[in-house]
PDB file of N, CA and C in Angstrom:
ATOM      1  N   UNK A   1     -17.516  31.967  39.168  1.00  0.00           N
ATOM      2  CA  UNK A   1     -16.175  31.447  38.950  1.00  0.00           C
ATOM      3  C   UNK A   1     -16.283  29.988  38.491  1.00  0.00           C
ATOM      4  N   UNK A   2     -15.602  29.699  37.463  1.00  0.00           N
ATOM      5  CA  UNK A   2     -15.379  28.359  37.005  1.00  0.00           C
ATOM      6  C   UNK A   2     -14.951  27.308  37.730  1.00  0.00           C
ATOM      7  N   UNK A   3     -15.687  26.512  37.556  1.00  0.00           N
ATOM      8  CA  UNK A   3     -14.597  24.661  38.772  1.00  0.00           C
ATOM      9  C   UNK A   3     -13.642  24.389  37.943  1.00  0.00           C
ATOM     10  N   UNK A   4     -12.843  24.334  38.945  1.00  0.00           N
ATOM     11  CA  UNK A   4     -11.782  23.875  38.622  1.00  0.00           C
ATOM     12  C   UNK A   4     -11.419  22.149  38.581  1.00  0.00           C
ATOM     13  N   UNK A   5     -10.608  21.227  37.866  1.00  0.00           N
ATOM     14  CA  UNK A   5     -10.115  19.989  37.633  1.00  0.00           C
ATOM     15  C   UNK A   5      -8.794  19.826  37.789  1.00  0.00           C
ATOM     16  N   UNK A   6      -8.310  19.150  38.689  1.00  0.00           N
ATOM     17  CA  UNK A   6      -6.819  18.622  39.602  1.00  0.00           C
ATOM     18  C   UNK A   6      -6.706  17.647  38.272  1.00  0.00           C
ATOM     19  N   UNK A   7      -5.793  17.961  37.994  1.00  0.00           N
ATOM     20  CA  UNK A   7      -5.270  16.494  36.829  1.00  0.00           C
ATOM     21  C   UNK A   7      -3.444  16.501  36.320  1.00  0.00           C
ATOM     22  N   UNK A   8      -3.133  15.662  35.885  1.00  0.00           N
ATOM     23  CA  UNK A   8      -1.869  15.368  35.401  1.00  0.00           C
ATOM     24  C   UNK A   8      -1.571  15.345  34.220  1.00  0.00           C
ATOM     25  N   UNK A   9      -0.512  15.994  33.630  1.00  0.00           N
ATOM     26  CA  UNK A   9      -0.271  15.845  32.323  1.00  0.00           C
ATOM     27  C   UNK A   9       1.249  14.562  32.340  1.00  0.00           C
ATOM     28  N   UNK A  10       1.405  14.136  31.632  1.00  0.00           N
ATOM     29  CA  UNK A  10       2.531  13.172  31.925  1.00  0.00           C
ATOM     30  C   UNK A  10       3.168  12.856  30.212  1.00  0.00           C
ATOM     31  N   UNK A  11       4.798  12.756  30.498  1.00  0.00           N
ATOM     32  CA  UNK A  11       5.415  12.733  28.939  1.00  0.00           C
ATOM     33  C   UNK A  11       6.698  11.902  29.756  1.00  0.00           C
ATOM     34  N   UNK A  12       6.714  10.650  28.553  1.00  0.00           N
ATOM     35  CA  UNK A  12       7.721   9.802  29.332  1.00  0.00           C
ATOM     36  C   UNK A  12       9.125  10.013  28.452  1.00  0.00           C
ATOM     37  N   UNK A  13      10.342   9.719  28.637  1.00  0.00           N
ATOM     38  CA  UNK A  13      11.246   9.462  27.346  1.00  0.00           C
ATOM     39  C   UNK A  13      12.483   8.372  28.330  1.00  0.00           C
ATOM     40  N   UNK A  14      13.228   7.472  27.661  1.00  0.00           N
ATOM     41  CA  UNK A  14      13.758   6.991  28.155  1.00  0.00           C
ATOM     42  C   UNK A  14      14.319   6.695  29.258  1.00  0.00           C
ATOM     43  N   UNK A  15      14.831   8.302  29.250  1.00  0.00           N
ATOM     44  CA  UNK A  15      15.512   8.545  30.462  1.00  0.00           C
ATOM     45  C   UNK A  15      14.874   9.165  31.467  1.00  0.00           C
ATOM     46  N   UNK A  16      14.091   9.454  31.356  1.00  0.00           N
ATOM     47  CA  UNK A  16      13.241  10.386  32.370  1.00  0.00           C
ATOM     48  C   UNK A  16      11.657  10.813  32.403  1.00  0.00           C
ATOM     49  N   UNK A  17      11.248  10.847  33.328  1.00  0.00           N
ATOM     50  CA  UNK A  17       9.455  11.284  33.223  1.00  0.00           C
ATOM     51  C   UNK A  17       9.558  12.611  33.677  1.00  0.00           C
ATOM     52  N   UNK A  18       8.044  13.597  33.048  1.00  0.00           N
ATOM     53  CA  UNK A  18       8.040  14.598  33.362  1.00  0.00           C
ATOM     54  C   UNK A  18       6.483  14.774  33.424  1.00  0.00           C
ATOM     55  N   UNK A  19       6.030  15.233  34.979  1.00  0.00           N
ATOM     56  CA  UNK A  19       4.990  14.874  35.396  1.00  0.00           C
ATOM     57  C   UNK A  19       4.466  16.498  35.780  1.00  0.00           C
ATOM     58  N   UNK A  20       3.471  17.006  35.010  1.00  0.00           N
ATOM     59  CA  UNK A  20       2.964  18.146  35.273  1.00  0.00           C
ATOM     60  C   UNK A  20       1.549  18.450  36.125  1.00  0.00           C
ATOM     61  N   UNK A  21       1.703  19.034  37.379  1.00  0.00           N
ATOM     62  CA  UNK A  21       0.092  18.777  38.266  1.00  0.00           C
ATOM     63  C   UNK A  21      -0.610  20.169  37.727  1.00  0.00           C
ATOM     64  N   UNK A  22      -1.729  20.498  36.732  1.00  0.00           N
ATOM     65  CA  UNK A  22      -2.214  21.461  36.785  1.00  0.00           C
ATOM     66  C   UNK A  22      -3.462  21.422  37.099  1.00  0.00           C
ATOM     67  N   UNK A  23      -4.128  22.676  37.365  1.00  0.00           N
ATOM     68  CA  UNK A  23      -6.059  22.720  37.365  1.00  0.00           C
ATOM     69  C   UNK A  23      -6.417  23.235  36.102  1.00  0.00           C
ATOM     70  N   UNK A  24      -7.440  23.153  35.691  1.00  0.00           N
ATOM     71  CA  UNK A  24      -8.179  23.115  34.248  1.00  0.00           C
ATOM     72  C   UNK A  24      -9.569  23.532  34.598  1.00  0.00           C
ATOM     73  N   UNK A  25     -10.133  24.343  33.814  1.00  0.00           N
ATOM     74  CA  UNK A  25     -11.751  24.762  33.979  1.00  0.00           C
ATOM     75  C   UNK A  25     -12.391  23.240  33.950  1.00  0.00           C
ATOM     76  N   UNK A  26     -13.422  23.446  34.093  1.00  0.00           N
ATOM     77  CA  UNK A  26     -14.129  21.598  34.101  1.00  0.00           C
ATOM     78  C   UNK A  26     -14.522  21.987  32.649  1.00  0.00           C
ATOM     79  N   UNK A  27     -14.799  20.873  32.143  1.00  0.00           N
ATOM     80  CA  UNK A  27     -15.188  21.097  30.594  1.00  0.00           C
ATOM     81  C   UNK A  27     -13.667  20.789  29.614  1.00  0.00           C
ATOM     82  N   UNK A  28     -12.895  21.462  29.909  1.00  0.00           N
ATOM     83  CA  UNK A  28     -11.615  21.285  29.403  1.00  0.00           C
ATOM     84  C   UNK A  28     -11.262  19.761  28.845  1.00  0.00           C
ATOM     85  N   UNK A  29     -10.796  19.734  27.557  1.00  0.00           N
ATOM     86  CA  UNK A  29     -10.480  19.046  26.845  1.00  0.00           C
ATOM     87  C   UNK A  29      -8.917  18.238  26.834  1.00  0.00           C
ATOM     88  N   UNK A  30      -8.451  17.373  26.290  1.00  0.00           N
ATOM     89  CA  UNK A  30      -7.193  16.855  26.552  1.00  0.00           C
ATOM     90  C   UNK A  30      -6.285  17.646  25.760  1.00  0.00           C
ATOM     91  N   UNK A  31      -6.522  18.286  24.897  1.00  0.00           N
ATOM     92  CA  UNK A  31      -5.670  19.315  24.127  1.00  0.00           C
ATOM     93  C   UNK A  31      -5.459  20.285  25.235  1.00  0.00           C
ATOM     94  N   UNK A  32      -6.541  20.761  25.466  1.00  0.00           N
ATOM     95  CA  UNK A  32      -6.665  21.955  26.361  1.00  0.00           C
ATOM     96  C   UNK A  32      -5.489  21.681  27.480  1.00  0.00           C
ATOM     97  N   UNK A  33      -5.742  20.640  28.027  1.00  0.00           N
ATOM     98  CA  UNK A  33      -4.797  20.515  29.751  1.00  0.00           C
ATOM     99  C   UNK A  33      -3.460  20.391  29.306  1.00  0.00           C
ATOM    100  N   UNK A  34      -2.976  19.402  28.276  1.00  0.00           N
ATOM    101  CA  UNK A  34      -1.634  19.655  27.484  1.00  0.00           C
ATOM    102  C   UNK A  34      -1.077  20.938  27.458  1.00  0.00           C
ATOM    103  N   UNK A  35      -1.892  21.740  26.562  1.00  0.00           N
ATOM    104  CA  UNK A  35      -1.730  23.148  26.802  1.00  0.00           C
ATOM    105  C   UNK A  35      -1.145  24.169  27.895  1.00  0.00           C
ATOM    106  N   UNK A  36      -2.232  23.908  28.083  1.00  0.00           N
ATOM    107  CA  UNK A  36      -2.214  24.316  30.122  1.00  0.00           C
ATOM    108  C   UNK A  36      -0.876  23.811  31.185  1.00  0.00           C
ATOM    109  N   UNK A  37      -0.538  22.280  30.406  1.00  0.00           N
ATOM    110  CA  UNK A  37       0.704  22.307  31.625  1.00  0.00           C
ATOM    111  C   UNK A  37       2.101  22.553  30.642  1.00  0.00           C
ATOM    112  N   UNK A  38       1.720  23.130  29.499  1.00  0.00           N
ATOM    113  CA  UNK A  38       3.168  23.706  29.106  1.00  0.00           C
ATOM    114  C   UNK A  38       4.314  22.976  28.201  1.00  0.00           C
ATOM    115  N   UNK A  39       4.450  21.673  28.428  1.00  0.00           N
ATOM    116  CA  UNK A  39       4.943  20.642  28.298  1.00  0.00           C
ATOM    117  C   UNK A  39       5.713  20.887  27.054  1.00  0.00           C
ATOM    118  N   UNK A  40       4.707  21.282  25.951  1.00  0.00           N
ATOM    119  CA  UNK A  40       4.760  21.290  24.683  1.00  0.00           C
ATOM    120  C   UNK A  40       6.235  21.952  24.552  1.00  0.00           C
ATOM    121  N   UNK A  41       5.805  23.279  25.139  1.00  0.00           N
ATOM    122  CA  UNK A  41       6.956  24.752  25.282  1.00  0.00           C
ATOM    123  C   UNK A  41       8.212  24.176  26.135  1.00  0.00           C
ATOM    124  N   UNK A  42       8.422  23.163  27.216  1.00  0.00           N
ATOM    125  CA  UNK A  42       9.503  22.984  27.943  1.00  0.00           C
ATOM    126  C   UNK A  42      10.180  21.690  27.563  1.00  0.00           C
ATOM    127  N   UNK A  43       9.659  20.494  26.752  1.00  0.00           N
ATOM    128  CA  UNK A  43      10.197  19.450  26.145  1.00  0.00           C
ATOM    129  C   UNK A  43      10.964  19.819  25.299  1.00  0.00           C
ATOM    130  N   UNK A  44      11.914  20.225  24.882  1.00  0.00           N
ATOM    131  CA  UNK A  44      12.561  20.059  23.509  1.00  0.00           C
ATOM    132  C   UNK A  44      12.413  19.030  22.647  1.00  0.00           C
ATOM    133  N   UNK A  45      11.907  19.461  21.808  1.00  0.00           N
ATOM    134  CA  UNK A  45      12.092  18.784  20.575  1.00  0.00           C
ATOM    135  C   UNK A  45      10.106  17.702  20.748  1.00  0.00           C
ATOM    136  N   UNK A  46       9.791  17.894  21.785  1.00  0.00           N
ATOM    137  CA  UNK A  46       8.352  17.118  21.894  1.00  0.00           C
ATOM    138  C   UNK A  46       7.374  17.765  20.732  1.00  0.00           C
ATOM    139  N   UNK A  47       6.853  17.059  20.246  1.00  0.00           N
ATOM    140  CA  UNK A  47       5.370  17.119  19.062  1.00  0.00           C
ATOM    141  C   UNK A  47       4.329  16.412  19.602  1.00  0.00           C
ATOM    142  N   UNK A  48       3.504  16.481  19.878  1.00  0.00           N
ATOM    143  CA  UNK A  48       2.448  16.010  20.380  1.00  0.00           C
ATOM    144  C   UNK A  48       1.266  15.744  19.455  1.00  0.00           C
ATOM    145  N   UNK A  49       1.590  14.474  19.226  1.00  0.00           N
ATOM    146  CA  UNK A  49       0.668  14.258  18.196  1.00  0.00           C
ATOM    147  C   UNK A  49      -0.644  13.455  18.673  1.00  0.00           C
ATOM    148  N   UNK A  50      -2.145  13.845  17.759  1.00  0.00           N
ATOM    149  CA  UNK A  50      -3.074  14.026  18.515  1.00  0.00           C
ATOM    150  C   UNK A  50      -3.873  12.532  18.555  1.00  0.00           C
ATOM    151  N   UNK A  51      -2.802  11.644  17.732  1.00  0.00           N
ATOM    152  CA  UNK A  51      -3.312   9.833  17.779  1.00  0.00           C
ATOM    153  C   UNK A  51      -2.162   9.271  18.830  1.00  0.00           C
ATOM    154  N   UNK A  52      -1.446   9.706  19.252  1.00  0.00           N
ATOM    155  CA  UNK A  52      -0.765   9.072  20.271  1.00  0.00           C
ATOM    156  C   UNK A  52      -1.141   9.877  21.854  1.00  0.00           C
ATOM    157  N   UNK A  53      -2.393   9.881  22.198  1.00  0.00           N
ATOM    158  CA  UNK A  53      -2.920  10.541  23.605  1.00  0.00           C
ATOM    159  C   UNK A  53      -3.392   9.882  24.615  1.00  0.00           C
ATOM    160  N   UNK A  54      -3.670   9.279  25.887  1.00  0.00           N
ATOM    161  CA  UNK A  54      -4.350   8.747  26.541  1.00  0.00           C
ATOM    162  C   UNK A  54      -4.568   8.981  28.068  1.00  0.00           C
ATOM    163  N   UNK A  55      -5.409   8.645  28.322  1.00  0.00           N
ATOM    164  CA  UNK A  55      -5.571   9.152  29.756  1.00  0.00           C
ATOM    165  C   UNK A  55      -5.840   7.356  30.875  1.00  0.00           C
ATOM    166  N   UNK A  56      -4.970   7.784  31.892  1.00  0.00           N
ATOM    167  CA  UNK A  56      -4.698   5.791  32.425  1.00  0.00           C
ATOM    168  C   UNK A  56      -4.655   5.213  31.319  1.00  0.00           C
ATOM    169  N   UNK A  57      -3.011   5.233  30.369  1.00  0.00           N
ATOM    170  CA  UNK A  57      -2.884   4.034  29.833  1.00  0.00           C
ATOM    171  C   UNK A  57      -4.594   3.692  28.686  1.00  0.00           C
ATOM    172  N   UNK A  58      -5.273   4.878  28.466  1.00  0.00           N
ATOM    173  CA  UNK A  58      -6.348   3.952  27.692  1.00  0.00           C
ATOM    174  C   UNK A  58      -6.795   5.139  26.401  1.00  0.00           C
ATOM    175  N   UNK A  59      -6.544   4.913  25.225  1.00  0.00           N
ATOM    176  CA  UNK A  59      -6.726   5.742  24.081  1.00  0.00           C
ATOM    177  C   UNK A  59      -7.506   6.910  24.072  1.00  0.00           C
ATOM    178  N   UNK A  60      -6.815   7.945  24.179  1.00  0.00           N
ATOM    179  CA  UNK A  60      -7.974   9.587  24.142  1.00  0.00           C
ATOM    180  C   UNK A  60      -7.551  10.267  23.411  1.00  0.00           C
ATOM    181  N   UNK A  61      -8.988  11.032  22.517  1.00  0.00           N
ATOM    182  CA  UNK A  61      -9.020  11.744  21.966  1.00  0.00           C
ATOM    183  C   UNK A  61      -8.311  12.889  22.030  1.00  0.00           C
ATOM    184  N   UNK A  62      -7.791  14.306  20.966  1.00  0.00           N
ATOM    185  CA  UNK A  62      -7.672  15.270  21.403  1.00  0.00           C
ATOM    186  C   UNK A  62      -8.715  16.235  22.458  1.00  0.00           C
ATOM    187  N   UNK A  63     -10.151  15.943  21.629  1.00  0.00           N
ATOM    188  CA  UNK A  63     -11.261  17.015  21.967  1.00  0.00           C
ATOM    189  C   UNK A  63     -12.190  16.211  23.362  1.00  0.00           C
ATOM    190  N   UNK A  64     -11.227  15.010  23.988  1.00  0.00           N
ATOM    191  CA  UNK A  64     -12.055  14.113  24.970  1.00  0.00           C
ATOM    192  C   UNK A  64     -12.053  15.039  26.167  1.00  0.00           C
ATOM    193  N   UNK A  65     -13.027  15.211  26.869  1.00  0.00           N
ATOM    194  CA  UNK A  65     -13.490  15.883  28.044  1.00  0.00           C
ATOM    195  C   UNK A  65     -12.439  15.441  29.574  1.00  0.00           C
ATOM    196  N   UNK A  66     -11.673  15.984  30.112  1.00  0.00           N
ATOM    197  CA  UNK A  66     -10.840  15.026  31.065  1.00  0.00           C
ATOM    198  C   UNK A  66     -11.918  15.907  32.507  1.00  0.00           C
ATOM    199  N   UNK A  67     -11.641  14.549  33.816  1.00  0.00           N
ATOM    200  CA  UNK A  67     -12.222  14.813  34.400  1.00  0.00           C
ATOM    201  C   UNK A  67     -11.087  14.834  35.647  1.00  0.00           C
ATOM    202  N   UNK A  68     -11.955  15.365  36.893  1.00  0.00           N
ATOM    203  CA  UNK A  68     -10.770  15.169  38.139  1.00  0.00           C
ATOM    204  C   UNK A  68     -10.057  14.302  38.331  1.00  0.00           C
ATOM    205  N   UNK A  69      -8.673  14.398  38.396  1.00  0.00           N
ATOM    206  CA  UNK A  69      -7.975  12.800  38.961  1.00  0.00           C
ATOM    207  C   UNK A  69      -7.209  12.534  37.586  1.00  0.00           C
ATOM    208  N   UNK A  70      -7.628  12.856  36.204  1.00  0.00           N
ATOM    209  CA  UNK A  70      -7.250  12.210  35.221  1.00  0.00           C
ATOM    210  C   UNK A  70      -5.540  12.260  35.047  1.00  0.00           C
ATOM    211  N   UNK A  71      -5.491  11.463  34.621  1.00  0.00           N
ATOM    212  CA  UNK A  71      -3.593  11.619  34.313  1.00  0.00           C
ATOM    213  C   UNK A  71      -3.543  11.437  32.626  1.00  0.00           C
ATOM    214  N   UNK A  72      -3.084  12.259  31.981  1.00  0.00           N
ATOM    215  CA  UNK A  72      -3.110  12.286  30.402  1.00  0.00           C
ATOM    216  C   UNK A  72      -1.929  12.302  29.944  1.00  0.00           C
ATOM    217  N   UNK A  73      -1.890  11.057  28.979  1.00  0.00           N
ATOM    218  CA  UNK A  73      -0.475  10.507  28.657  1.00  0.00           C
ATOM    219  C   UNK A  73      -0.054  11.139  27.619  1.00  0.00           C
ATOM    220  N   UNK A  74       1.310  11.506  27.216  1.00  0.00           N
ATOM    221  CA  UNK A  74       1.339  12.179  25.610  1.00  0.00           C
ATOM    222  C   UNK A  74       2.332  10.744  25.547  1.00  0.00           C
ATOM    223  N   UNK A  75       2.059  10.171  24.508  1.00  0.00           N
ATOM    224  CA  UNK A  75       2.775   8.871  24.529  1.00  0.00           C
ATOM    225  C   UNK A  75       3.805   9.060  22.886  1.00  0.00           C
ATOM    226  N   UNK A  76       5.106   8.408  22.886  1.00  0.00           N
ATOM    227  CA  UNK A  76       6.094   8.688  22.044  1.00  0.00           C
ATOM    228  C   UNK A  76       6.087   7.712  21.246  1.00  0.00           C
ATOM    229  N   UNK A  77       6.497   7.950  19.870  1.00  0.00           N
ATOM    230  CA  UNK A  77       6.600   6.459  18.628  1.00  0.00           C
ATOM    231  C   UNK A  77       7.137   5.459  18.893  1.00  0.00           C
ATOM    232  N   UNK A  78       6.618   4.459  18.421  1.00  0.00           N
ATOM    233  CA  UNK A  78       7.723   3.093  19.288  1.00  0.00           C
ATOM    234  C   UNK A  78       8.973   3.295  17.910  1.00  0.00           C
ATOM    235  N   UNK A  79      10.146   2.636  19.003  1.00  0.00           N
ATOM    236  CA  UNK A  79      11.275   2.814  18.315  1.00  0.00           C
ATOM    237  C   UNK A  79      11.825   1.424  17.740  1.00  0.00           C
ATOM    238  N   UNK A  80      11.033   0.349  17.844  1.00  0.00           N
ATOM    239  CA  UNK A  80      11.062  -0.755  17.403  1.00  0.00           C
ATOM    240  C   UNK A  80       9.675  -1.753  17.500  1.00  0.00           C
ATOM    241  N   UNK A  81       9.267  -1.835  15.756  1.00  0.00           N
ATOM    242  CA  UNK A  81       8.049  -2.457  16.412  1.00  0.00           C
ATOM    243  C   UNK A  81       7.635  -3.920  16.833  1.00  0.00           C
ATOM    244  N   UNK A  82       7.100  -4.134  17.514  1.00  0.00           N
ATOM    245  CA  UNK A  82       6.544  -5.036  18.564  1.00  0.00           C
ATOM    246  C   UNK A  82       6.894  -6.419  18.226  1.00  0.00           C
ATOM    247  N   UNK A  83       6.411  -6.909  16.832  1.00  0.00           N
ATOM    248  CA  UNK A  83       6.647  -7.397  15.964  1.00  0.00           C
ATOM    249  C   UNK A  83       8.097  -8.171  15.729  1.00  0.00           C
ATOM    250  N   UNK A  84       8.573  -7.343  15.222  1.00  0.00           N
ATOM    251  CA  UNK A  84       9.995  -7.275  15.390  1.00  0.00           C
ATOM    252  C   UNK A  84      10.760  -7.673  16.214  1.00  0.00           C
ATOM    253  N   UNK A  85      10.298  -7.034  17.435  1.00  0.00           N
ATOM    254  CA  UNK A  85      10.845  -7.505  18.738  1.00  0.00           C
ATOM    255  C   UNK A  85      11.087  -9.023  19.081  1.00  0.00           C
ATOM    256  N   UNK A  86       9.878  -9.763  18.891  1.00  0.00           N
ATOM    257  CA  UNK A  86       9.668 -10.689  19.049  1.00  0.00           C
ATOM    258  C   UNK A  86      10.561 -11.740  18.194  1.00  0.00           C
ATOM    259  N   UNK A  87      10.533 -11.544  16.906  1.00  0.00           N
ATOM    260  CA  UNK A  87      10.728 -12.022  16.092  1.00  0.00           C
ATOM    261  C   UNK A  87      12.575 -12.183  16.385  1.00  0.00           C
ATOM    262  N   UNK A  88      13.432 -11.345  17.065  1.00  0.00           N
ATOM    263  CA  UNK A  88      14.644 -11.140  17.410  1.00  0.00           C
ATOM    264  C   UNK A  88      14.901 -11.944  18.594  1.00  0.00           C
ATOM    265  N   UNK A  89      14.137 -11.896  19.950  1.00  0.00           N
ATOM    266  CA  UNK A  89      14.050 -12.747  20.425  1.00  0.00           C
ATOM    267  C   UNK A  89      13.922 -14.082  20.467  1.00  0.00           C
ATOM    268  N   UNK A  90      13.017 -14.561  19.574  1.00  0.00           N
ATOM    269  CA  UNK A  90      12.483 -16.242  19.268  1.00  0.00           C
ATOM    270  C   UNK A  90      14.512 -16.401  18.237  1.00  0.00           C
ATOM    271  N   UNK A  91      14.457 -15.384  16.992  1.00  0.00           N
ATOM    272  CA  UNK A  91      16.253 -15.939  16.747  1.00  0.00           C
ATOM    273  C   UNK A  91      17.296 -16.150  18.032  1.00  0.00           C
ATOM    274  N   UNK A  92      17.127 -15.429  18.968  1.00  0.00           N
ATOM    275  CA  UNK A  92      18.172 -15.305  19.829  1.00  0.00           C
ATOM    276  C   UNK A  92      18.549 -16.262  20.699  1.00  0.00           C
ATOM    277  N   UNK A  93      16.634 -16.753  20.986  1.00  0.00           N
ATOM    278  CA  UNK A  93      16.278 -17.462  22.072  1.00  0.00           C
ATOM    279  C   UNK A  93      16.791 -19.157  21.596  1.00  0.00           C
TER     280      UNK A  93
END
Protein backbone atom coordinates (compact mmCIF):
# COMPACT_ATOMS: atom_id res chain seq x y z
CA UNK A 1 0.00 0.00 0.00
CA UNK A 2 1.14 3.44 -0.89
CA UNK A 3 2.14 6.34 1.94
CA UNK A 4 0.16 8.49 2.14
CA UNK A 5 0.85 12.77 2.44
CA UNK A 6 -1.51 15.05 4.85
CA UNK A 7 -1.39 18.35 2.91
CA UNK A 8 -3.53 21.43 2.02
CA UNK A 9 -4.74 22.73 -0.99
CA UNK A 10 -5.71 26.47 -0.46
CA UNK A 11 -7.56 29.16 -3.06
CA UNK A 12 -8.08 32.62 -1.71
CA UNK A 13 -10.65 35.29 -3.37
CA UNK A 14 -11.63 38.37 -1.76
CA UNK A 15 -14.21 37.40 0.04
CA UNK A 16 -13.46 34.20 1.21
CA UNK A 17 -10.80 31.26 1.61
CA UNK A 18 -11.31 27.81 0.69
CA UNK A 19 -9.11 25.42 2.42
CA UNK A 20 -9.04 21.76 1.24
CA UNK A 21 -7.30 18.92 3.79
CA UNK A 22 -6.51 15.96 1.48
CA UNK A 23 -3.96 12.77 1.51
CA UNK A 24 -1.96 12.20 -1.66
CA UNK A 25 0.28 9.08 -2.55
CA UNK A 26 3.90 10.35 -1.56
CA UNK A 27 5.50 11.17 -4.79
CA UNK A 28 2.52 13.22 -5.85
CA UNK A 29 3.02 16.32 -7.57
CA UNK A 30 1.38 19.89 -7.06
CA UNK A 31 -0.86 19.38 -10.05
CA UNK A 32 -1.65 16.11 -8.76
CA UNK A 33 -2.94 17.31 -5.03
CA UNK A 34 -4.90 20.29 -6.81
CA UNK A 35 -6.51 17.61 -8.52
CA UNK A 36 -7.12 15.50 -5.72
CA UNK A 37 -8.77 18.23 -3.58
CA UNK A 38 -11.26 19.09 -6.31
CA UNK A 39 -11.10 22.71 -6.08
CA UNK A 40 -10.81 23.10 -9.73
CA UNK A 41 -14.52 21.29 -10.12
CA UNK A 42 -16.13 23.31 -6.96
CA UNK A 43 -14.69 27.02 -7.57
CA UNK A 44 -16.68 28.50 -10.18
CA UNK A 45 -15.25 30.09 -12.61
CA UNK A 46 -11.39 29.11 -10.99
CA UNK A 47 -8.49 28.33 -13.80
CA UNK A 48 -5.61 27.33 -12.32
CA UNK A 49 -2.92 28.41 -13.94
CA UNK A 50 0.34 26.55 -13.70
CA UNK A 51 2.77 30.01 -13.15
CA UNK A 52 0.68 31.26 -10.45
CA UNK A 53 1.33 28.03 -7.80
CA UNK A 54 3.09 27.91 -4.51
CA UNK A 55 3.51 26.06 -1.62
CA UNK A 56 4.14 28.49 1.97
CA UNK A 57 3.82 31.57 0.11
CA UNK A 58 7.09 30.41 -2.04
CA UNK A 59 6.96 29.77 -6.03
CA UNK A 60 6.05 26.00 -7.19
CA UNK A 61 6.12 24.32 -9.95
CA UNK A 62 3.25 22.34 -11.50
CA UNK A 63 5.34 18.90 -11.63
CA UNK A 64 7.11 19.99 -7.92
CA UNK A 65 7.04 16.96 -5.58
CA UNK A 66 4.84 18.21 -2.34
CA UNK A 67 5.69 16.73 0.84
CA UNK A 68 3.80 16.17 4.35
CA UNK A 69 2.52 19.32 5.96
CA UNK A 70 2.68 21.21 2.60
CA UNK A 71 -0.01 23.85 2.05
CA UNK A 72 -0.26 24.65 -1.86
CA UNK A 73 -1.37 27.94 -2.88
CA UNK A 74 -3.38 28.39 -6.22
CA UNK A 75 -2.78 32.10 -6.20
CA UNK A 76 -5.19 34.68 -8.38
CA UNK A 77 -4.05 37.68 -10.94
CA UNK A 78 -3.37 40.80 -9.25
CA UNK A 79 -6.13 43.15 -9.96
CA UNK A 80 -4.01 46.17 -9.76
CA UNK A 81 -0.46 46.24 -10.30
CA UNK A 82 1.86 46.93 -7.53
CA UNK A 83 3.31 49.61 -9.29
CA UNK A 84 0.47 51.42 -9.75
CA UNK A 85 -0.56 51.13 -6.46
CA UNK A 86 2.02 52.99 -5.24
CA UNK A 87 2.18 55.44 -7.62
CA UNK A 88 -1.77 56.41 -6.48
CA UNK A 89 -0.83 56.56 -3.14
CA UNK A 90 2.43 58.88 -3.25
CA UNK A 91 -0.61 61.30 -5.60
CA UNK A 92 -2.96 60.95 -2.78
CA UNK A 93 -0.54 61.07 -0.07
Amino acid sequence: MAELVNIEVVYAEASRQVVRRVAVPAGSTVMQAIEASGLARDVPGLIVDPSRLGIFSRKATPDQVVGEGDRVEIYRPLTLDPKEARRRRAHEG
